[in-house]
C-alpha atoms as a PDB file:
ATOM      1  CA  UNK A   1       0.000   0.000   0.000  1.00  0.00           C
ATOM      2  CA  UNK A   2       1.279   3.456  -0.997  1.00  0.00           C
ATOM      3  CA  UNK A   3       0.939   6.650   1.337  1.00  0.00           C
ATOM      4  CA  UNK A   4      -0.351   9.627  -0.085  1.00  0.00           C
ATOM      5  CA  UNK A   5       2.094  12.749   0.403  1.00  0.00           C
ATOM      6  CA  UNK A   6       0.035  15.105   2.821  1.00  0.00           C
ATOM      7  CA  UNK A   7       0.797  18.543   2.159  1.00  0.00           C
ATOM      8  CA  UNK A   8      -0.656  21.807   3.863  1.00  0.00           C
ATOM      9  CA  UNK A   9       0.195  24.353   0.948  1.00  0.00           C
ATOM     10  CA  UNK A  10       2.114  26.712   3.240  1.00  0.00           C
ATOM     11  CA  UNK A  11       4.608  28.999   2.096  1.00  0.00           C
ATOM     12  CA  UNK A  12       8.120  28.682   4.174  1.00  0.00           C
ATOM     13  CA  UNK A  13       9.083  31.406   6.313  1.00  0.00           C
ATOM     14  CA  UNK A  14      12.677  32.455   5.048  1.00  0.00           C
ATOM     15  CA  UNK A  15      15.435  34.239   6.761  1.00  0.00           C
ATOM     16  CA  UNK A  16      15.970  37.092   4.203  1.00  0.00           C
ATOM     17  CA  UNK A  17      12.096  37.667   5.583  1.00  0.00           C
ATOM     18  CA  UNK A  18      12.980  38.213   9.219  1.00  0.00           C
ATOM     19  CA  UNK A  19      16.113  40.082   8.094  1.00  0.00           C
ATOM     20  CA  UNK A  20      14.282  42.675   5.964  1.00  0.00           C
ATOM     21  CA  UNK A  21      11.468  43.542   8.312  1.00  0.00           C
ATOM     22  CA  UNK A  22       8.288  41.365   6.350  1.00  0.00           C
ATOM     23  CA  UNK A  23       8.109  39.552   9.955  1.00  0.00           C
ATOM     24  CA  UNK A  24       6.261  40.984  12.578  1.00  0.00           C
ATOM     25  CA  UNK A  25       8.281  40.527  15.694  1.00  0.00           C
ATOM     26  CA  UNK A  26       8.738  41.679  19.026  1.00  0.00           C
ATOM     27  CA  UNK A  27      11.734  41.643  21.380  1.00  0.00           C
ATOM     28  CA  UNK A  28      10.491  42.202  24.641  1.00  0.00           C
ATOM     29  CA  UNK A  29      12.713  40.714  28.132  1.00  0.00           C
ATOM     30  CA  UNK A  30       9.641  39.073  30.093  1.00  0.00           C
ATOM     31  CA  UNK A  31       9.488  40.237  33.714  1.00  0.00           C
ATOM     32  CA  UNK A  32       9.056  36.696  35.038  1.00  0.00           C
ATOM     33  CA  UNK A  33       8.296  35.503  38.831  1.00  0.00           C
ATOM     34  CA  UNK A  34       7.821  31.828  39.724  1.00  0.00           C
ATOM     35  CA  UNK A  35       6.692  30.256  42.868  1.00  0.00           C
ATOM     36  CA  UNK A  36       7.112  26.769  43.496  1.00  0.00           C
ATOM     37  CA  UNK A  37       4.920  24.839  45.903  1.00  0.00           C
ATOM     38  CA  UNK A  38       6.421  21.582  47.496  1.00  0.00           C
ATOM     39  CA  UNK A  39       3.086  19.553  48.389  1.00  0.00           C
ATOM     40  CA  UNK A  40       2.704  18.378  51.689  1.00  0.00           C
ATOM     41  CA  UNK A  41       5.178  15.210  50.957  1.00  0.00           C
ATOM     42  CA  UNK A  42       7.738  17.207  49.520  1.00  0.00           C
ATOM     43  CA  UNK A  43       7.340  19.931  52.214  1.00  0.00           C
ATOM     44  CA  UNK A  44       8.360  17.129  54.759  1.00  0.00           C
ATOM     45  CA  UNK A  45      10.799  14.999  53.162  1.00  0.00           C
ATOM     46  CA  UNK A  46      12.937  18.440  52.850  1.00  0.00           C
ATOM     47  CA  UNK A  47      11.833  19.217  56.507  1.00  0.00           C
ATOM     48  CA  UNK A  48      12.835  15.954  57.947  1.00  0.00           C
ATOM     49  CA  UNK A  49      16.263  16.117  55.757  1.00  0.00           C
ATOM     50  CA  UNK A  50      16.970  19.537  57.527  1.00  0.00           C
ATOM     51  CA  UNK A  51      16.807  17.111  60.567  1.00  0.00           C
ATOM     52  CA  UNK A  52      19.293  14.732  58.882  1.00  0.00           C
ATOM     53  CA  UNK A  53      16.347  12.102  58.858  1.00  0.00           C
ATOM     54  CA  UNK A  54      14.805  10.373  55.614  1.00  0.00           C
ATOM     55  CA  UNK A  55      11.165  10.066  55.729  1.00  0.00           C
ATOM     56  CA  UNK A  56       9.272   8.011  53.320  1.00  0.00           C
ATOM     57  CA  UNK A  57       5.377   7.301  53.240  1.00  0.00           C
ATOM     58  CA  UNK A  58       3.664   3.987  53.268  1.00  0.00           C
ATOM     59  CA  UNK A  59       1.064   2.662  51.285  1.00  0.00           C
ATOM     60  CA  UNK A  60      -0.890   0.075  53.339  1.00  0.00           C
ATOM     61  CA  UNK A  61      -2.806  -1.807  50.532  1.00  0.00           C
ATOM     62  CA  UNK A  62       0.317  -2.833  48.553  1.00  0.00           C
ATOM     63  CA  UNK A  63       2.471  -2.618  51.538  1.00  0.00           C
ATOM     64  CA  UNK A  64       4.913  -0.232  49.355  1.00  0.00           C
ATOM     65  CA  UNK A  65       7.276   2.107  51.347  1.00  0.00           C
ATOM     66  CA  UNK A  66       7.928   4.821  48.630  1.00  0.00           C
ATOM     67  CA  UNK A  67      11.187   7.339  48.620  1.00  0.00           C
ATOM     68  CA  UNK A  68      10.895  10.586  47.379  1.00  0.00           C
ATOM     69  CA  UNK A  69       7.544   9.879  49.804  1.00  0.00           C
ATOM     70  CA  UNK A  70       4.203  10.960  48.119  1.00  0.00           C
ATOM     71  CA  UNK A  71       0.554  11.066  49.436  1.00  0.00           C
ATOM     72  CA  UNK A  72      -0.975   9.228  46.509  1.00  0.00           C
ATOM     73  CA  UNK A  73       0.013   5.556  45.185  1.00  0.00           C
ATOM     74  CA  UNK A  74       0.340   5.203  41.847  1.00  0.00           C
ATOM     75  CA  UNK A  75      -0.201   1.408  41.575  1.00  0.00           C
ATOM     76  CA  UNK A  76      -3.275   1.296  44.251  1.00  0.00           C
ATOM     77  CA  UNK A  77      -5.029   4.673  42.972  1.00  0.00           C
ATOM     78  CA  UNK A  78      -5.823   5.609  47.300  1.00  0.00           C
ATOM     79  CA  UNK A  79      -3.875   7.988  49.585  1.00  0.00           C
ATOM     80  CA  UNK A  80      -0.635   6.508  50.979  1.00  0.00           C
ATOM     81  CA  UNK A  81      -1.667   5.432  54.511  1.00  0.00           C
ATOM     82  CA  UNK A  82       1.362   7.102  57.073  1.00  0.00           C
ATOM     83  CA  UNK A  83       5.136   8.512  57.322  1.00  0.00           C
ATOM     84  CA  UNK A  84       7.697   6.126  58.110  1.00  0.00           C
ATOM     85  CA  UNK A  85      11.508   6.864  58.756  1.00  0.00           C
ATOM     86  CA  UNK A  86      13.872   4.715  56.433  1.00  0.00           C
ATOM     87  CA  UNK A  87      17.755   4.751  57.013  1.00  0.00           C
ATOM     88  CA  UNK A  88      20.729   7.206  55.456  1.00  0.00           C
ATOM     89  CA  UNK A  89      21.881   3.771  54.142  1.00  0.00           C
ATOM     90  CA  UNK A  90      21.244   2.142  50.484  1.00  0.00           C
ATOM     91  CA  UNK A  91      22.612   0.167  47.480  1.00  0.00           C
ATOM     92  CA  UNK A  92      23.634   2.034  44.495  1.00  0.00           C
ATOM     93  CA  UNK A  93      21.077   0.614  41.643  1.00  0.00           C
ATOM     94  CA  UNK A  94      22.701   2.900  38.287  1.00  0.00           C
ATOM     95  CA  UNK A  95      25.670   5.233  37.929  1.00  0.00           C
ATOM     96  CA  UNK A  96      27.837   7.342  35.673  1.00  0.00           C
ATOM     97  CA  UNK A  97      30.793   8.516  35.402  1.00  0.00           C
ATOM     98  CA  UNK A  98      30.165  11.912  34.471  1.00  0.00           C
ATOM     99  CA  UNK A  99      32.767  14.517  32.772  1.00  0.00           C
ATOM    100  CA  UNK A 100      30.278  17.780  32.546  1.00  0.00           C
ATOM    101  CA  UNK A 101      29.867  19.812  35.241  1.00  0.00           C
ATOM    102  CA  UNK A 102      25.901  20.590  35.759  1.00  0.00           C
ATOM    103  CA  UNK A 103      26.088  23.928  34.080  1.00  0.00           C
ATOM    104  CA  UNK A 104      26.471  21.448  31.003  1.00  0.00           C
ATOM    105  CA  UNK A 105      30.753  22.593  30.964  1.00  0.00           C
ATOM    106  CA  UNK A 106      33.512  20.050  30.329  1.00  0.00           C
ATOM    107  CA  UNK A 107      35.297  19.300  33.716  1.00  0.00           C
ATOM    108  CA  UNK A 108      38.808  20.807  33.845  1.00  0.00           C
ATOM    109  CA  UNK A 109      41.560  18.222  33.274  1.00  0.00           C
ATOM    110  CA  UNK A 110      43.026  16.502  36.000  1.00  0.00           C
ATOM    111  CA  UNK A 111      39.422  17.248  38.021  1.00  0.00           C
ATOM    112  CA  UNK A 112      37.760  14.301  39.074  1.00  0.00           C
ATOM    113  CA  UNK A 113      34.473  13.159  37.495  1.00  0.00           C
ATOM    114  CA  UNK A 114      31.237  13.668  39.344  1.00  0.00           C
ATOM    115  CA  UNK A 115      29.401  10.232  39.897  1.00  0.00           C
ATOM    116  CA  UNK A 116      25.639  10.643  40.054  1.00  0.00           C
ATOM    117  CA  UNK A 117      23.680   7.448  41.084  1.00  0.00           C
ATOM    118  CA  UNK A 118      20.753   6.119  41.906  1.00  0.00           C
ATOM    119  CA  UNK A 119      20.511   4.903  45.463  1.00  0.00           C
ATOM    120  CA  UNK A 120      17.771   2.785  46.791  1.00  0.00           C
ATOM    121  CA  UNK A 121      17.475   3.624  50.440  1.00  0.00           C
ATOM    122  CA  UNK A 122      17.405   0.483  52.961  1.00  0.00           C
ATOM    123  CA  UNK A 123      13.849   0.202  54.438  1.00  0.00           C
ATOM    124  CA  UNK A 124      12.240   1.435  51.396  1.00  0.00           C
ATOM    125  CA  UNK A 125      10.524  -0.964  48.526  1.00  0.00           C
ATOM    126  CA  UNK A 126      12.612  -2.531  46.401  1.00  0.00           C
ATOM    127  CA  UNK A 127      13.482  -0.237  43.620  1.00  0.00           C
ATOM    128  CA  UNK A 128      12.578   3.179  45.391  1.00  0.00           C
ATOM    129  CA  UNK A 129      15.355   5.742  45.788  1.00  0.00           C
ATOM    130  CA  UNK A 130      16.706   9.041  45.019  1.00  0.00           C
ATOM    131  CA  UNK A 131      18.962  10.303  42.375  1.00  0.00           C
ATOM    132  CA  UNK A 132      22.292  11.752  44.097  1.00  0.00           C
ATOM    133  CA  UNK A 133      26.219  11.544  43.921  1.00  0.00           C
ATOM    134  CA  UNK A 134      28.617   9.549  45.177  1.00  0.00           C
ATOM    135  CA  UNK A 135      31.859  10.484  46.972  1.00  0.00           C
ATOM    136  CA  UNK A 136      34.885   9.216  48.820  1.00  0.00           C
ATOM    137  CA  UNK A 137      34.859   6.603  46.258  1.00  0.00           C
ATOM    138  CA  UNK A 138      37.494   6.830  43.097  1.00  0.00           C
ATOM    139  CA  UNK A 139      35.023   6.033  39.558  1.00  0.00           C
ATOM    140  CA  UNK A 140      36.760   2.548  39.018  1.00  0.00           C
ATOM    141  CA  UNK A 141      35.847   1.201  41.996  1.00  0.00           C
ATOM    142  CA  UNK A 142      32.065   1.909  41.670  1.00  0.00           C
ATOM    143  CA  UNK A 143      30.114  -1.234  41.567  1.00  0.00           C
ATOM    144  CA  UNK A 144      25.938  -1.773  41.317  1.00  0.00           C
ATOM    145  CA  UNK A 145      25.055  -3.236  44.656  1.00  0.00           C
ATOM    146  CA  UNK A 146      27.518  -1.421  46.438  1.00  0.00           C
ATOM    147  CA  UNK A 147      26.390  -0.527  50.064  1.00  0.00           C
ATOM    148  CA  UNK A 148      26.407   3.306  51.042  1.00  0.00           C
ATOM    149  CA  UNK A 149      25.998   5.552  53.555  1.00  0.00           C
ATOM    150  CA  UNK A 150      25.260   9.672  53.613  1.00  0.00           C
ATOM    151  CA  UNK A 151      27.272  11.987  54.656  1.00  0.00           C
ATOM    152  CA  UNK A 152      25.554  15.061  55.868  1.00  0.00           C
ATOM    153  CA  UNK A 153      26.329  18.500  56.072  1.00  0.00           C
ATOM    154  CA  UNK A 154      26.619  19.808  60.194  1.00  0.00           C
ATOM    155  CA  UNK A 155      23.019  20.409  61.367  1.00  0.00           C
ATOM    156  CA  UNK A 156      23.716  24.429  61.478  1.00  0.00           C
ATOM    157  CA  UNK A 157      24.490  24.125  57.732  1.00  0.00           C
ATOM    158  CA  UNK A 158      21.285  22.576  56.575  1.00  0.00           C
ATOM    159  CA  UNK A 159      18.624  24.309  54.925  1.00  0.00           C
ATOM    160  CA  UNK A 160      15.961  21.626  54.082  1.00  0.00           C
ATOM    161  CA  UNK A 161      17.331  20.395  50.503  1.00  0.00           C
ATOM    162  CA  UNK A 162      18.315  17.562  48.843  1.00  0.00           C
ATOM    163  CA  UNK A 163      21.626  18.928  49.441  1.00  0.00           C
ATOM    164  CA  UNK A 164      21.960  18.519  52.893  1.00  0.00           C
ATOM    165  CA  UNK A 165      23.174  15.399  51.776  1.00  0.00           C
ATOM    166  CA  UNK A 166      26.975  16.005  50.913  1.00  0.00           C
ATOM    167  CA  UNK A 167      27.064  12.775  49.220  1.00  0.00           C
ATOM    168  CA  UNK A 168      26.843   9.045  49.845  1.00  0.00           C
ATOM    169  CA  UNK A 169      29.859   6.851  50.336  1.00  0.00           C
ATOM    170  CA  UNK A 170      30.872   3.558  50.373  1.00  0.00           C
ATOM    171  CA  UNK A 171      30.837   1.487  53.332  1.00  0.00           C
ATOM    172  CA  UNK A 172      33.214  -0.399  54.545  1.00  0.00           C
ATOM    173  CA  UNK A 173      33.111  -4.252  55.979  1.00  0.00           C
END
């Protein structure tokens, strides 16, 4: 079976067009202002990480125990049922080896690469975790399965972010 060619008619916009002035256009810097509202799971995951505690919420029907916690399971279709605390420990599930800084920029040579992973958190579900970076830990001897720990910033340093988690290392024995 052959497809018919489906064509709309329209006539392409070309450069010389925009150049010469045939475009109407407008160059205006928007005065922009965002607010960003956590949700009430959000809100106290970062609260409770201020606290250098992981909180997670539990969803009693399929018995889930979900990290980054929400207050709405996506497999039962109910509210999640209550908070529990899970541990500063996991298992690293993915990583890379990463040579771009996050401002998309090569990293200088001779700086180390940053190692974002995924870490599922111990007393969690299978499979639940949170996307960090790893430290202490030279690229080559990252493994999948490999236990961690978090290192926190000092409690007068925090400020209720993802990033009052320095980093997770390995642990030893």
């Amino acid at each position: 079976m052959e497809l018919e060619k489906f064509e709309l008619g329209a006539t392409p916009l070309k450069e010389s067009a925009m150049k010469d002035g045939k475009v109407l256009t407008l160059h205006k810097k928007p005065n922009l202002k965002y607010a960003w509202d956590n949700g009430p799971a959000i809100d106290r995951y970062l609260a409770e990480l201020k606290k250098g505690r992981i909180i997670a919420r539990k969803c009693n029907k399929c018995r889930r125990i979900m990290i980054p916690p929400r207050m709405f399971c996506e497999l039962c279709w109910r509210p999640t049922d209550e908070w529990v605390y899970v541990e500063d420990t996991g298992v690293v599930n993915t990583f890379s080896i990463c040579y771009v800084n996050w401002d998309a920029s090569r990293i200088k040579k001779g700086d180390k690469p940053h190692l974002p992973a995924v870490i599922e958190i111990d007393g969690a579900s299978d499979g639940m975790g949170i996307l960090h970076v790893l430290g202490e830990v030279e690229p080559d001897k990252v493994k999948i399965g490999m236990k961690v720990k978090a290192v926190w910033k000092k409690p007068e340093e925090r400020e209720g972010a993802i990033t009052d988690i320095l980093y997770f290392k390995p642990m030893r024995g």
